[in-house]
Each structure stands twice: as structure tokens, then as C-alpha cells.
C-alpha atoms as a PDB file:
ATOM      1  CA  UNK A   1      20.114   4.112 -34.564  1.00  0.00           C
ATOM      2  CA  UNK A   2      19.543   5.887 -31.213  1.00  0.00           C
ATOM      3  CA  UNK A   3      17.992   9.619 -31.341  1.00  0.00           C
ATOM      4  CA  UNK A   4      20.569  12.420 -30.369  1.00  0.00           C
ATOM      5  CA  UNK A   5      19.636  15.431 -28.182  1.00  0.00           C
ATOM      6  CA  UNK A   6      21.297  18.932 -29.058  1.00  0.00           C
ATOM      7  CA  UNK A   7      18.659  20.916 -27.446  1.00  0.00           C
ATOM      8  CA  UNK A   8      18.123  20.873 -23.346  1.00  0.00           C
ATOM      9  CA  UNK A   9      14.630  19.249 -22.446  1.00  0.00           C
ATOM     10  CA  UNK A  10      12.729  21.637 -20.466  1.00  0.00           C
ATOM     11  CA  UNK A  11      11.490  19.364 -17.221  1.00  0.00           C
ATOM     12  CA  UNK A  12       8.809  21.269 -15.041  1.00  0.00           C
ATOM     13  CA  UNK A  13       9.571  19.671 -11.446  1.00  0.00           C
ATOM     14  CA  UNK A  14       9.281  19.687  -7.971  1.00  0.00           C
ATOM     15  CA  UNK A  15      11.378  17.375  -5.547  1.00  0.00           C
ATOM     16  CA  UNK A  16       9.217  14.826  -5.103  1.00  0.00           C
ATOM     17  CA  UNK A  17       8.937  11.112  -5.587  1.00  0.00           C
ATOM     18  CA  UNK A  18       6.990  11.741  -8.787  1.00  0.00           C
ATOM     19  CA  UNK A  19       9.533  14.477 -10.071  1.00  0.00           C
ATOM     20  CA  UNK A  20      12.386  12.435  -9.460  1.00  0.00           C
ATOM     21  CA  UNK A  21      11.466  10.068 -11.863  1.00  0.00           C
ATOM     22  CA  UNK A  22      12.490  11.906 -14.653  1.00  0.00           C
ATOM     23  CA  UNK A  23      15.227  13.636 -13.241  1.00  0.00           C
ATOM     24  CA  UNK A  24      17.024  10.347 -12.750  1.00  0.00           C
ATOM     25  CA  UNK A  25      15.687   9.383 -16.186  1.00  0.00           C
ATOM     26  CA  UNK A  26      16.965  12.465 -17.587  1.00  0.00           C
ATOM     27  CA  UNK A  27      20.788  11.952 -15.663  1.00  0.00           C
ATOM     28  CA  UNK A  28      20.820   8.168 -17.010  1.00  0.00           C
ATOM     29  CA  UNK A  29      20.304   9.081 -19.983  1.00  0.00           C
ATOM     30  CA  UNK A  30      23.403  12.147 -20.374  1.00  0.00           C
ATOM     31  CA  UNK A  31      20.919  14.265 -21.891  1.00  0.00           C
ATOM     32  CA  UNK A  32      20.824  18.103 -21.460  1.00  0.00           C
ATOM     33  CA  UNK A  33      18.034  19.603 -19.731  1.00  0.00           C
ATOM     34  CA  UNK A  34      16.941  22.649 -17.915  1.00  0.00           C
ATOM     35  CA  UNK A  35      14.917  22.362 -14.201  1.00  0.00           C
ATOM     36  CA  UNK A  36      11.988  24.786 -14.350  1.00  0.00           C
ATOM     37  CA  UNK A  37      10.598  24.472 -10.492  1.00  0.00           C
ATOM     38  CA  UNK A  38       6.947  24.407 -10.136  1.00  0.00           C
ATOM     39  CA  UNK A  39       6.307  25.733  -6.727  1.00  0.00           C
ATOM     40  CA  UNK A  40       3.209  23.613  -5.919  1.00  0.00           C
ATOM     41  CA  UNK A  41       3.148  24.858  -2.620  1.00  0.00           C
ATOM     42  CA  UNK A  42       2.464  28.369  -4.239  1.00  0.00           C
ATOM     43  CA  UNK A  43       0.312  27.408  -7.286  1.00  0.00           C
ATOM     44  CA  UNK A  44       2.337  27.595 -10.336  1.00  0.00           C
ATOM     45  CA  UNK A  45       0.490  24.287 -11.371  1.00  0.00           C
ATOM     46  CA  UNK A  46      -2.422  26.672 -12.239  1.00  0.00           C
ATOM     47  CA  UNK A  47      -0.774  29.303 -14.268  1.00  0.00           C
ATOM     48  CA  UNK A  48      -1.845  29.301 -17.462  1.00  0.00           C
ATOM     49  CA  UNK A  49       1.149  28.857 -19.271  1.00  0.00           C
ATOM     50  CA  UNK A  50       1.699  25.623 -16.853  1.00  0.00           C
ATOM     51  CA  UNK A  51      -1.517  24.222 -17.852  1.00  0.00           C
ATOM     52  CA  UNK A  52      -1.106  24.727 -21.564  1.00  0.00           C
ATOM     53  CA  UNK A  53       2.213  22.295 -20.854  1.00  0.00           C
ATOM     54  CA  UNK A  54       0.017  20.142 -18.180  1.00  0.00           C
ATOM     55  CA  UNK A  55      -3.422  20.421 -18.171  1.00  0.00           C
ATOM     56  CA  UNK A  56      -4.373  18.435 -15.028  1.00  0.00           C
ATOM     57  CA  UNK A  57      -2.004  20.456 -13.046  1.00  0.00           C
ATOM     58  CA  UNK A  58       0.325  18.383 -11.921  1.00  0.00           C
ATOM     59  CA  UNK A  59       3.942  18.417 -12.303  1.00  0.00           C
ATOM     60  CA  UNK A  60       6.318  16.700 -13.736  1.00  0.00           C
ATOM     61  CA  UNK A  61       6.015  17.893 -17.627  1.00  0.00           C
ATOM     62  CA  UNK A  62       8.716  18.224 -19.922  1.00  0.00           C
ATOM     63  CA  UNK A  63       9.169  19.911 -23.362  1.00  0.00           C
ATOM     64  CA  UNK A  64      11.297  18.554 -25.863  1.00  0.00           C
ATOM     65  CA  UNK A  65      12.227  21.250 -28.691  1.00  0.00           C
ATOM     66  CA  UNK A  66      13.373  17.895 -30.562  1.00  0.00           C
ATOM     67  CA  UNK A  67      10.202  16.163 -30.612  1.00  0.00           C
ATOM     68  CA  UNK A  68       8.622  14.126 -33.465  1.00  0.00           C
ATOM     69  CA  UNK A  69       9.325  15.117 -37.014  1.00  0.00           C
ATOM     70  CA  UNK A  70      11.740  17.494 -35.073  1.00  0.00           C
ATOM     71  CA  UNK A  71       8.880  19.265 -33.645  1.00  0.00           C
ATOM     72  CA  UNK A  72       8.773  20.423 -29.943  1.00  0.00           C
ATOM     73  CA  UNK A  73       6.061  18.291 -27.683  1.00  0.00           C
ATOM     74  CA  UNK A  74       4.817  18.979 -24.424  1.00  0.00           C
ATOM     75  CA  UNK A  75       4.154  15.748 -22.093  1.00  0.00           C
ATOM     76  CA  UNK A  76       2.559  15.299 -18.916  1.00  0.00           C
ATOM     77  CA  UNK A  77       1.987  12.320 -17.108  1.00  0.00           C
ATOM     78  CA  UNK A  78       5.454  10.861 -15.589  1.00  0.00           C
ATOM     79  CA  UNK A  79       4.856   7.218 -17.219  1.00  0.00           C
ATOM     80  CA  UNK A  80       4.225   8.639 -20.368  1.00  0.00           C
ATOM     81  CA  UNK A  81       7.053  10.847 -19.537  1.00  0.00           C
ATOM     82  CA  UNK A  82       9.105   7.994 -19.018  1.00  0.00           C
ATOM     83  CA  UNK A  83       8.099   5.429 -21.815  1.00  0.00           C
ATOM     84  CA  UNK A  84       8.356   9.000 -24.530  1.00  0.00           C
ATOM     85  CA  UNK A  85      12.018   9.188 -23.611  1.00  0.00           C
ATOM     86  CA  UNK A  86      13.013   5.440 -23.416  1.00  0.00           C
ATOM     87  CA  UNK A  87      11.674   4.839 -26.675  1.00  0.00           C
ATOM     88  CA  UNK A  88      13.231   7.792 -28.139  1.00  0.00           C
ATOM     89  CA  UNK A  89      16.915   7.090 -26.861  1.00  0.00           C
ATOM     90  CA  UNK A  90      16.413   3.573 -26.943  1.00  0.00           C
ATOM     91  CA  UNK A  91      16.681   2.727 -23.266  1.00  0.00           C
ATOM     92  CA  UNK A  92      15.645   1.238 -20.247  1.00  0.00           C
ATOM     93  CA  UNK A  93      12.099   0.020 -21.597  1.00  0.00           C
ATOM     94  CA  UNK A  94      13.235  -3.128 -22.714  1.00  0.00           C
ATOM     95  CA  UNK A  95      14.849  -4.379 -26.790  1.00  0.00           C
ATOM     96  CA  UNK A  96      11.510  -7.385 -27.577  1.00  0.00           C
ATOM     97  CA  UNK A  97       8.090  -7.134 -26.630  1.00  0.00           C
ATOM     98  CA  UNK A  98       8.438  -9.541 -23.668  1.00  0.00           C
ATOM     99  CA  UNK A  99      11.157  -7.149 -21.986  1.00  0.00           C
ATOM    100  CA  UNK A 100       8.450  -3.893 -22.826  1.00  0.00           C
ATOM    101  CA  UNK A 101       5.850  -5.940 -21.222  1.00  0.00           C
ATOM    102  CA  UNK A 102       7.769  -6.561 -18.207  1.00  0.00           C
ATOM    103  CA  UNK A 103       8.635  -2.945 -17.503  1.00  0.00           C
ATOM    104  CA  UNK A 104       5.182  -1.670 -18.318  1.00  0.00           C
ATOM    105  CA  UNK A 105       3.341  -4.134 -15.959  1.00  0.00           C
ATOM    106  CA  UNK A 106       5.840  -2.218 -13.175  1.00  0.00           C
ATOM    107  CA  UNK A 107       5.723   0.894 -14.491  1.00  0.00           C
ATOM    108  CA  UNK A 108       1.820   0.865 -14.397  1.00  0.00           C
ATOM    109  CA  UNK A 109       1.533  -0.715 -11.145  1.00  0.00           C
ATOM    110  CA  UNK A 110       3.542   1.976  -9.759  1.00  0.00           C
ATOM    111  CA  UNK A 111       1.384   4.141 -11.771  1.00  0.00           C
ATOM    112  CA  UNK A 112      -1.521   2.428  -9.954  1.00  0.00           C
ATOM    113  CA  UNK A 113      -0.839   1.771  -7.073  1.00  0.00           C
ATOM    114  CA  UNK A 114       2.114   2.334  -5.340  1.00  0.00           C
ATOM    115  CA  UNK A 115       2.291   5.746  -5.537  1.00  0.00           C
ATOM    116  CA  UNK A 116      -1.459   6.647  -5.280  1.00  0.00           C
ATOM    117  CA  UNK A 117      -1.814   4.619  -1.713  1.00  0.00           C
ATOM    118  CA  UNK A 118       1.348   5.895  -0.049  1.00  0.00           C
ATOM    119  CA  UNK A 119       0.554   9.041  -1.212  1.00  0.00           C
ATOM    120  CA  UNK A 120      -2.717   8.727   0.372  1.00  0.00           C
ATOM    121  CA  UNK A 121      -0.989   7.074   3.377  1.00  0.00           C
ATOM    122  CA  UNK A 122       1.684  10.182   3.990  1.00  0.00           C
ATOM    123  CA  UNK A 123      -1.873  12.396   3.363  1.00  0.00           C
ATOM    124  CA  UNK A 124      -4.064  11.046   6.162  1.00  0.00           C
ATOM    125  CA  UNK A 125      -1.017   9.747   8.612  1.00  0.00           C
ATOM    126  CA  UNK A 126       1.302  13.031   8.000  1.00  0.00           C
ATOM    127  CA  UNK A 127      -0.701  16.109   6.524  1.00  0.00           C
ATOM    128  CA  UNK A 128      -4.659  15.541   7.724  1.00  0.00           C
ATOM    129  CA  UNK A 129      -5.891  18.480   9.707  1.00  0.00           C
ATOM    130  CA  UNK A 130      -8.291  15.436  11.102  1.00  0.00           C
ATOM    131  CA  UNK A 131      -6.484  11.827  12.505  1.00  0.00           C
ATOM    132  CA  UNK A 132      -8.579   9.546  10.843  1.00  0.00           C
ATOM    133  CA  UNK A 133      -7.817   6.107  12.790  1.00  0.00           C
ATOM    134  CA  UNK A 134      -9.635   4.283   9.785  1.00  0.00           C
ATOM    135  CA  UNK A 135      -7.908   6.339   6.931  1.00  0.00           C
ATOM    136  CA  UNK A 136      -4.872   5.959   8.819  1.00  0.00           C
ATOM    137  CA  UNK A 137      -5.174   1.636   9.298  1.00  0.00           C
ATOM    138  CA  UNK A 138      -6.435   1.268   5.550  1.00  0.00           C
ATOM    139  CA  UNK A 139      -3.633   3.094   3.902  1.00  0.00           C
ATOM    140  CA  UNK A 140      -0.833   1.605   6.149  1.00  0.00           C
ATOM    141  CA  UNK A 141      -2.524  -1.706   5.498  1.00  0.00           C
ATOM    142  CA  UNK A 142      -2.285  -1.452   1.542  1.00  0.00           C
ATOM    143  CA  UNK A 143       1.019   0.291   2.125  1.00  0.00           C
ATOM    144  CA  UNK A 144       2.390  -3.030   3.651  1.00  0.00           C
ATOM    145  CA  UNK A 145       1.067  -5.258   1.420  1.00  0.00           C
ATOM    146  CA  UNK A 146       2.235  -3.319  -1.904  1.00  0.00           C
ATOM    147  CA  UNK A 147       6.221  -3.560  -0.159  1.00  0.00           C
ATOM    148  CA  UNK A 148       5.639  -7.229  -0.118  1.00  0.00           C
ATOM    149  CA  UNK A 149       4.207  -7.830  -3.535  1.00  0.00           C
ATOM    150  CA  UNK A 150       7.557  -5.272  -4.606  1.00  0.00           C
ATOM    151  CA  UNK A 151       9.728  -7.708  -2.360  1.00  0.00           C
ATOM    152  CA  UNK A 152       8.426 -10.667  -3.631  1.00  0.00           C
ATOM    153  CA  UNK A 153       9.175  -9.583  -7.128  1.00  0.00           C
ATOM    154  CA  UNK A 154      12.764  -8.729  -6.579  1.00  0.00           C
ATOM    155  CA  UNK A 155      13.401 -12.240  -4.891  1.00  0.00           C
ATOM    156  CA  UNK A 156      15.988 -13.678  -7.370  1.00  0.00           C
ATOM    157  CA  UNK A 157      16.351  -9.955  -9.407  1.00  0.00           C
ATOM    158  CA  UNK A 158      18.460  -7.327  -8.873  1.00  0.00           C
ATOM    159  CA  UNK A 159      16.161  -5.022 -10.673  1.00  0.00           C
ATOM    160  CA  UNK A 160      12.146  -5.298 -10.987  1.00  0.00           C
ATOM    161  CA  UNK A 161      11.909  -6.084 -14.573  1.00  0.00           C
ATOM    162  CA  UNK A 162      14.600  -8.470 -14.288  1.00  0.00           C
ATOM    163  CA  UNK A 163      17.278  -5.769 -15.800  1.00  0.00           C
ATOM    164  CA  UNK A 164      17.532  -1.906 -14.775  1.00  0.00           C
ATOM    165  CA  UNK A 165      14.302   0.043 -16.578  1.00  0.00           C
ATOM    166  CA  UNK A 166      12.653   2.801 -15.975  1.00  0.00           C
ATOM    167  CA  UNK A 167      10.381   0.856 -13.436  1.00  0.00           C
ATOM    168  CA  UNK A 168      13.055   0.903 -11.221  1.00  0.00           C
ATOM    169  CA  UNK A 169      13.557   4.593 -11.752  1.00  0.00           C
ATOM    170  CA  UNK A 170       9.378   5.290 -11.090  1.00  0.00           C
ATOM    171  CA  UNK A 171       9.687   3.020  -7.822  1.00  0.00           C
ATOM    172  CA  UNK A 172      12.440   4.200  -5.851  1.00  0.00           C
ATOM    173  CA  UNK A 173      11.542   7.320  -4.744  1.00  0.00           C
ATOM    174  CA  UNK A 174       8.460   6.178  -3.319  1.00  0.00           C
ATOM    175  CA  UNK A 175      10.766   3.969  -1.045  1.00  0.00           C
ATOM    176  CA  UNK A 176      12.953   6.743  -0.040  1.00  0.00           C
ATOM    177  CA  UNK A 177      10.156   7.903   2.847  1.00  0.00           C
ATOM    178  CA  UNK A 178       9.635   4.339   3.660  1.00  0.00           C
ATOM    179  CA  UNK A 179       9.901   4.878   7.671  1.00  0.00           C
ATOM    180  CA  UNK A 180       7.117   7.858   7.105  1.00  0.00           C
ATOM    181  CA  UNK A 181       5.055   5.204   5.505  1.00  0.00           C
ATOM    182  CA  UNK A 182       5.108   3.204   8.924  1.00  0.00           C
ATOM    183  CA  UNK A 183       7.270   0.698   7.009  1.00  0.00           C
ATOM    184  CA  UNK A 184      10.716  -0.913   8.351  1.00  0.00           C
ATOM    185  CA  UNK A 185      12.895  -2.244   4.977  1.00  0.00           C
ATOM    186  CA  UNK A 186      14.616  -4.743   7.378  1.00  0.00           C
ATOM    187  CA  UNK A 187      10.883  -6.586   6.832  1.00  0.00           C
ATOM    188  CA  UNK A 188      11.658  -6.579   3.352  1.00  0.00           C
ATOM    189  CA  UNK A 189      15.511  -7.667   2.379  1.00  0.00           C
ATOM    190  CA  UNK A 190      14.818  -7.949  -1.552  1.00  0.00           C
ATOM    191  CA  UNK A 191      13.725  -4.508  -1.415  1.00  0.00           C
ATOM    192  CA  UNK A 192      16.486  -3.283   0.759  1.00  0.00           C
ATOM    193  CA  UNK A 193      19.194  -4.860  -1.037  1.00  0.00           C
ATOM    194  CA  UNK A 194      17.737  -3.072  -4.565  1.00  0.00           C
ATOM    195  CA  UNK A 195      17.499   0.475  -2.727  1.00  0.00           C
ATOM    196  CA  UNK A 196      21.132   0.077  -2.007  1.00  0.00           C
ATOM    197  CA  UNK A 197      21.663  -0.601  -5.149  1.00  0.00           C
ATOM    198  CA  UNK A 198      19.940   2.280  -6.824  1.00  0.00           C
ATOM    199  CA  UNK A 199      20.806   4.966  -4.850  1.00  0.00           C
ATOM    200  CA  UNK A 200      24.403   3.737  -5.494  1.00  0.00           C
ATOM    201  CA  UNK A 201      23.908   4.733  -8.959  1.00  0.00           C
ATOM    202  CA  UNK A 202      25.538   8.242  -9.536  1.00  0.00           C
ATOM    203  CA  UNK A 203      22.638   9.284 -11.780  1.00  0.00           C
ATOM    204  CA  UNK A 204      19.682   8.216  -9.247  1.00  0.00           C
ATOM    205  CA  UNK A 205      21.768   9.657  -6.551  1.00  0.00           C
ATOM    206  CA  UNK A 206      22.141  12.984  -8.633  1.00  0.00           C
ATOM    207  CA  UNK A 207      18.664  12.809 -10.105  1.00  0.00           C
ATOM    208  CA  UNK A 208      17.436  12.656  -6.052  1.00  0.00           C
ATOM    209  CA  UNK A 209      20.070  15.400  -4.768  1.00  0.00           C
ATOM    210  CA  UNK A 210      17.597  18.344  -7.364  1.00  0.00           C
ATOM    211  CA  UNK A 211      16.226  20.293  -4.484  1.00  0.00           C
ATOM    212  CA  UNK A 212      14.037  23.256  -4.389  1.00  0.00           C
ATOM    213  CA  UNK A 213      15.844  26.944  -4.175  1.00  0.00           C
ATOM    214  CA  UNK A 214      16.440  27.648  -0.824  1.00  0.00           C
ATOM    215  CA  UNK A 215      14.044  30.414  -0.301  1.00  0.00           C
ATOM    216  CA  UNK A 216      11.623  28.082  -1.692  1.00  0.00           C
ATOM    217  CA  UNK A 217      11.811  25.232   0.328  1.00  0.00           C
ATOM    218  CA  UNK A 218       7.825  23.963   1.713  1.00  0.00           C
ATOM    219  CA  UNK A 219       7.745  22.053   4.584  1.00  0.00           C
ATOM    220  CA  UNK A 220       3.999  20.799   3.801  1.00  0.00           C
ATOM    221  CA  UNK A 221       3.639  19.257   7.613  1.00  0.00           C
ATOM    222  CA  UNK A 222       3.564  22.880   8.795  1.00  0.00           C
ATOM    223  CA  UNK A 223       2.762  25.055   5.918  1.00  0.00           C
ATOM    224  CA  UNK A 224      -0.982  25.437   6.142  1.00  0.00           C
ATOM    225  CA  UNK A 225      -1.348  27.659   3.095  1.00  0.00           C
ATOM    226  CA  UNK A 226       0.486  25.453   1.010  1.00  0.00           C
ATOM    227  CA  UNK A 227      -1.909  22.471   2.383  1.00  0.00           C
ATOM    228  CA  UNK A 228      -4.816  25.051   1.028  1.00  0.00           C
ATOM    229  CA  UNK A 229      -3.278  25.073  -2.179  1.00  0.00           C
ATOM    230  CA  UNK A 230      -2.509  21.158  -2.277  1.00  0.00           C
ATOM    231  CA  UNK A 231      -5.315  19.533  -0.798  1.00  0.00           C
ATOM    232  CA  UNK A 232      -8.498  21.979  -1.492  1.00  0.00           C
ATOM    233  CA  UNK A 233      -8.278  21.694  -5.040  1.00  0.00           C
ATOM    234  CA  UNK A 234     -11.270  22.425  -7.188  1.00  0.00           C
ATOM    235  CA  UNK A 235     -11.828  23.188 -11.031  1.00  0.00           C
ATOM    236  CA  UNK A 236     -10.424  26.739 -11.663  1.00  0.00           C
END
């Protein structure tokens, strides 16, 4: 029998393709929860009480008051995040071990590697004080090539598992900024056919739609303290 939720989750997010994740997770799965922004731009990933929740500093994180045993847990990690809640309510991670294999290959190769190299491709081609020409070319490169092993996959699928999981949920919004990423989706019609079909989901389109406060909106291309606080990291 599927878990119930009476309690709101507590998810610790910024809009981003890493906090959308479990937003949309969240909204697919009708369960209450409560949006704590973490202004990342400002440093609320280092407050203490952040980093008792998410001690690598990173958002998301969520809190469920219902955890284990009926004890609250705190989670970090958005696969973890992810795969937590799936197996709890019974969702999106597959019913036999062959399906659960299937999403967590995806699910760790976005883990891996799709969202580590275009992150590091919006860093050096967006956000670099210094154009890197070499940074620039390698990241683009391995940008590309990740879209067509993604495009590839979905030939013959309408989701990447082979049915909707929460690998579809952890990819798509990493595609959202494709044309930042220096990629055009008409190169890739498996994967454009999918994102139309995700964001035509009501709960990935309201799971995407979360933005930050108005008076806290970053715009990290021109925000150079907020690049200080993103991209000079050290142990504090």
C-alpha cells in the first residue's frame, strides 16, 4: 500500500534546473509542500541551519516531518531526493528490478553527466570573467554529444526509461536552456518531440513556473557579487 502525506514537505529550492526536479516531482506526486527559497546568489547555502539540512551547500534539500518510522529526515542530493520520494509513494522509479534499473542508469547519468558538463558549459560560455576558447570548445563539444546519446535513447520511446520516471523529471530542465548551451533541438527530433511532451504535463509545467520572489530575482550574467558568492567557493 502506497505511503500517505498529511504533513507539507519542506523543499529548500532555487529555480534552477536542479531545483526543478523536485518541484515537478513534488506536483506529480499531489503532495503538500512548502518552498523555502535559498537565495544562492546571497549565501543562504552557508547558514548554518542550511547546512545542518545540506551539508555540501547546495540546494535542493527537503525535510519530510513523515519520514521513516514516522520520523522527520533531512535529504540532500536531488537523485537521492528523487529515488527517497518515488520509493516512498510508490512512483515513477519503476514496479521490478529491470524497470528500477532502467531509471537509475538515467537518473545517474544525468547525475553524471548531463548536468555537470552543461553546467560547466553555461559557466565558461555565459558567466567566465575570462573567454576561455578551449573551455568554451570542450564543454560545447561534450554538450553535443550528451544531446545525441539522450536522442538516441528516446528513438522509439516516448519517455527515457521507456515509461514516464523520475529520469525524465531530472533531465528536462537541463534542456530548457538548450539554445544557451549552443545547441539547436531541430538537430535532435527524439528529444524535441519528448520536451513537448513534458512541458505539456500540467505538473512539469507548474513545477517549472516556481520562480524566485520578485525582489529576489539574480540575474547571474550581470550580478558580480552573486558570481563571488557562486563561483569563489572555499571551505567556510
Amino acid at each position: 500500500m502506497a505511503a500517505t502525506q498529511t504533513k507539507p514537505i519542506d523543499l529548500y529550492y532555487w529555480p534552477t534546473p536542479n531545483g526543478w526536479k523536485i518541484s515537478i516531482l513534488l506536483e506529480e506526486l499531489g503532495l503538500p509542500y512548502d518552498v523555502h527559497f535559498v537565495r544562492i546568489g546571497k549565501g543562504d547555502q552557508f547558514k548554518p541551519e542550511f547546512l545542518a539540512i545540506s551539508p555540501n551547500n547546495k540546494m535542493p534539500a527537503i525535510v519530510d516531518p513523515e519520514g521513516p518510522d514516522g520520523a522527520p529526515i533531512a535529504i540532500f542530493e536531488s537523485g537521492a531526493i528523487m529515488l527517497y520520494l518515488g520509493r516512498k509513494f510508490g512512483q515513477f522509479v519503476g514496479t521490478t528490478e529491470r524497470e528500477r534499473v532502467e531509471v537509475e542508469k538515467w537518473l545517474m547519468w544525468q547525475m553524471g553527466g548531463f548536468g555537470p558538463m552543461l553546467g560547466q558549459n553555461h559557466h565558461f560560455s555565459q558567466y567566465a570573467p575570462e573567454k576561455i576558447p578551449y573551455a568554451i570548445k570542450r564543454y560545447q563539444d561534450e554538450t553535443h554529444r550528451l544531446y545525441g546519446v539522450l536522442d538516441k535513447q528516446l528513438e522509439g520511446r516516448e519517455f527515457v526509461a521507456g515509461f514516464y520516471s523520475v529520469a525524465d523529471m531530472a533531465i528536462v530542465g537541463w534542456v530548457k536552456p538548450h539554445a544557451r548551451q549552443g545547441i539547436d533541438l531541430a538537430e535532435f527530433p527524439n528529444i524535441r518531440a519528448w520536451y513537448d511532451r513534458m512541458l505539456a504535463r500540467p505538473a512539469v509545467a507548474k513545477g517549472m513556473a516556481i520562480e524566485a520572489p520578485a525582489d529576489e530575482a539574480m540575474n547571474l550574467a550581470d550580478d558580480k557579487e552573486a558570481q563571488k558568492v557562486l563561483f569563489n567557493q572555499r571551505s567556510r
